[in-house]
Protein backbone atom coordinates (compact mmCIF):
# COMPACT_ATOMS: atom_id res chain seq x y z
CA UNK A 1 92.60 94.58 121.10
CA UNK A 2 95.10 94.90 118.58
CA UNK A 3 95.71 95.83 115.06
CA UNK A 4 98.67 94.26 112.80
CA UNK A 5 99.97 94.74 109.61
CA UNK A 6 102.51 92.11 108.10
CA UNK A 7 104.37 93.07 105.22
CA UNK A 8 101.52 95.16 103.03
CA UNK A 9 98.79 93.38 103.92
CA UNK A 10 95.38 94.83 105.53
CA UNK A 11 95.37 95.77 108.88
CA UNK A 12 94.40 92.04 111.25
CA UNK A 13 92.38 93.10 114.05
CA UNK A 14 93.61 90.66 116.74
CA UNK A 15 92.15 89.62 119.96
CA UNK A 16 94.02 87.93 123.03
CA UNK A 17 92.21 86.11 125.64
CA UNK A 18 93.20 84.10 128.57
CA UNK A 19 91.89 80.47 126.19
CA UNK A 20 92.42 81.46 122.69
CA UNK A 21 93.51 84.22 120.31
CA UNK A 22 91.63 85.50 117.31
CA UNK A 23 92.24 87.32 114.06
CA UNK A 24 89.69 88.94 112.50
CA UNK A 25 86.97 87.55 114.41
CA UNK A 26 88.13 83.79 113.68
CA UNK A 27 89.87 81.84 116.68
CA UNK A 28 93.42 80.50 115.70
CA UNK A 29 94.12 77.10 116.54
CA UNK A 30 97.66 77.02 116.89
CA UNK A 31 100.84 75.81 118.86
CA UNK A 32 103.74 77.96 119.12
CA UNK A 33 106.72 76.78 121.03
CA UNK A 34 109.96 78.82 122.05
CA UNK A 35 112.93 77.35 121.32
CA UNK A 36 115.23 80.14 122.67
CA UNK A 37 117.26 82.33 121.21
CA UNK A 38 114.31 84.67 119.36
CA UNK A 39 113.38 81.34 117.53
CA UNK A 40 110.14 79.12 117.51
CA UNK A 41 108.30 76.27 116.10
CA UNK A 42 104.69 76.87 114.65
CA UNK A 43 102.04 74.51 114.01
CA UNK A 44 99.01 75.98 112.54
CA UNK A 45 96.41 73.86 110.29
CA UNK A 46 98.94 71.17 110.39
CA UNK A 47 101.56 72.77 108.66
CA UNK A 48 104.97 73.36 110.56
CA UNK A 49 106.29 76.73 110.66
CA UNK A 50 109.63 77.82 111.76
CA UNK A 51 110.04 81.65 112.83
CA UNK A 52 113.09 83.52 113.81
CA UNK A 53 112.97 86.84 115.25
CA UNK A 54 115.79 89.08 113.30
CA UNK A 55 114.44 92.80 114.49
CA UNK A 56 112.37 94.45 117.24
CA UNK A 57 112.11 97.81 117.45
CA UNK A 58 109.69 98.61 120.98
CA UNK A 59 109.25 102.18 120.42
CA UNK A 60 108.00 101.66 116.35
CA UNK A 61 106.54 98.07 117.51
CA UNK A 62 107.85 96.72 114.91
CA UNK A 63 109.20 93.42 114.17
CA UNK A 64 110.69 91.48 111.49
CA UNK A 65 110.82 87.95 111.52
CA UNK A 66 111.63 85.43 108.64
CA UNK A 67 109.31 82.59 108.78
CA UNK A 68 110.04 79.19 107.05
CA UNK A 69 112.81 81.66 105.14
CA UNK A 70 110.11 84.56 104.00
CA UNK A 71 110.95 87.71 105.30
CA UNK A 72 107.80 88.76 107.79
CA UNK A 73 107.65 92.27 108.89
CA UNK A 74 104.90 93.24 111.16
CA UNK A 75 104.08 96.43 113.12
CA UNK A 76 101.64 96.41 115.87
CA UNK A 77 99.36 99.13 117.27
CA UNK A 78 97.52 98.89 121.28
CA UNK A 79 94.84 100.52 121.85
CA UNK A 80 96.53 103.58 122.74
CA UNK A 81 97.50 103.73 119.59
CA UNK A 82 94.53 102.95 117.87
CA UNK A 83 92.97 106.01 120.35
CA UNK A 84 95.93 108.30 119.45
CA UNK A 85 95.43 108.00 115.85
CA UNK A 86 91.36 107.80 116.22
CA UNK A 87 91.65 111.67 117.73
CA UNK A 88 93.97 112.56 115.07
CA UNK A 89 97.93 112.94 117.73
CA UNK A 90 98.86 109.51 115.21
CA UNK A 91 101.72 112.02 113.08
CA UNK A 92 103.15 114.57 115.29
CA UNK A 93 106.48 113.39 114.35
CA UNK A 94 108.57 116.90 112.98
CA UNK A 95 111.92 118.00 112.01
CA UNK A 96 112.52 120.30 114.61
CA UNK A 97 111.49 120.23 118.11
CA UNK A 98 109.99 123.16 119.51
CA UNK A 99 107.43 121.96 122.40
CA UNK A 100 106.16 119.17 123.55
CA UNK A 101 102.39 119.02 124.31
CA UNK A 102 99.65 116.31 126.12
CA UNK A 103 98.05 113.75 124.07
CA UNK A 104 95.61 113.73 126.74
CA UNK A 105 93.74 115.06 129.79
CA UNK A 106 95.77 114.06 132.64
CA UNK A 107 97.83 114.67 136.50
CA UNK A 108 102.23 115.17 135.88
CA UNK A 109 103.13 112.05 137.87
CA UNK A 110 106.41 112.69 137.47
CA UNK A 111 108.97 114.74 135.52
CA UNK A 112 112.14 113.23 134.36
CA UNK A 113 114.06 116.37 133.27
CA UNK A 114 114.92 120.17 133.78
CA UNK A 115 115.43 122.97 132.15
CA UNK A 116 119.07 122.97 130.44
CA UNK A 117 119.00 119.20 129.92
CA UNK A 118 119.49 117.54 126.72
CA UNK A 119 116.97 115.01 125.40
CA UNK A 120 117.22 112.76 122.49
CA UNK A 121 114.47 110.96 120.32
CA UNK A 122 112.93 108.31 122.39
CA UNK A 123 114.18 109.70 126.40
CA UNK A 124 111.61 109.50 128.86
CA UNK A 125 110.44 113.07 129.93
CA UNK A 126 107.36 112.87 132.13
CA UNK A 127 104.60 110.60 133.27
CA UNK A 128 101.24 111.46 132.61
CA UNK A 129 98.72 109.80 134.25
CA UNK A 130 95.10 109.22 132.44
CA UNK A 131 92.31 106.98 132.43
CA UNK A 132 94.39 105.42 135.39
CA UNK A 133 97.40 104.56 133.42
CA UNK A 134 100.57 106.55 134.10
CA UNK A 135 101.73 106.90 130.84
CA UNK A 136 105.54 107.89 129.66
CA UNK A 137 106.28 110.50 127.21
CA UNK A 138 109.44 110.20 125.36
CA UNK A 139 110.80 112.90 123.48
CA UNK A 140 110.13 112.68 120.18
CA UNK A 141 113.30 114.39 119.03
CA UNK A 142 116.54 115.82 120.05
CA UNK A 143 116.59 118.85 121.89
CA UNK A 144 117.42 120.92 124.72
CA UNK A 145 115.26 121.96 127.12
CA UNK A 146 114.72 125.72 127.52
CA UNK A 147 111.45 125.55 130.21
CA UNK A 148 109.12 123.07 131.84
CA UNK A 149 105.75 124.49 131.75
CA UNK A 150 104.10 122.12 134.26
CA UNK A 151 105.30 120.74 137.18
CA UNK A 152 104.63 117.01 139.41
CA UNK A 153 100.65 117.50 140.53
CA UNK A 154 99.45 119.79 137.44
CA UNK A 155 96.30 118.75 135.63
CA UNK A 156 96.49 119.34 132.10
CA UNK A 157 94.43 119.26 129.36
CA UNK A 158 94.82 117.88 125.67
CA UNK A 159 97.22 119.87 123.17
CA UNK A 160 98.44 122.35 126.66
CA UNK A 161 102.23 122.99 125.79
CA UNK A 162 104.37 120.77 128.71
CA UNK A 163 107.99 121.51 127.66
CA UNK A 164 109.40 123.94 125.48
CA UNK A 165 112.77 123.25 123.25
């Protein structure tokens, strides 16, 4: 499951499955056809739609698009995020970087640094496996690294300090 917002609009809760997609509980009857270069042809209700991609931004998952010339912007949430946010790690985002801690229980899979290095917003630092997904966490500022506080095979539990800036 999935939550969107385009523009200023309400959150869409929105529903893939292998047959059909839904929005808000109601299944979309659509076509959608890629015509290459970020660009693709709509039909929905029997109106014609023409959408461009102009911006995607993974790591905000965030996307503009114009659509039949009306500038769309839509930012999507998983269910990761929808969980981050539910337990309250949503805005974590600060000025200065001073540590880094877990989001979650989990094992260090793996640890993409060492003390000394220098990180920027968005690097990949470690991989912390949970609920049997090896999740990556990027840094979510500059920084350099003064000491790792965990290392590969550690268990860790939610809010423990990893890395320390």
């Amino acid at each position: 499951m999935y939550t969107a917002k385009v523009n200023q609009s309400p959150d869409l809760n929105i529903v893939f499955s292998q047959d059909h997609y839904e929005i808000n509980n109601q299944v979309i009857d659509w076509d959608i056809i890629g015509l290459g270069n970020d660009r693709f042809h709509i039909i929905y209700k029997s109106i014609s739609y023409q959408a461009e991609l102009i911006e995607c931004n993974l790591e905000e998952k965030s996307f503009l698009f114009y659509i039949n010339g009306q500038k769309q912007h839509v930012v999507i949430k998983d269910k990761f995020d929808m969980l981050l946010e539910k337990m309250g790690l949503n805005d974590l985002k600060s000025n200065t970087l001073n540590d880094i801690k877990a989001p979650m229980p989990g094992l260090i899979f793996a640890i993409n640094i060492k003390e000394g290095d220098e990180v920027k917003k968005g690097d990949p630092i470690m991989i912390l496996e949970a609920m049997k997904m090896e999740n990556i966490l990027k840094s979510p500022g500059d920084g350099i690294v003064k000491s790792i506080l965990v290392k590969q095979g550690d268990s860790v539990e939610k809010n423990q300090v990893l890395i320390n800036f």
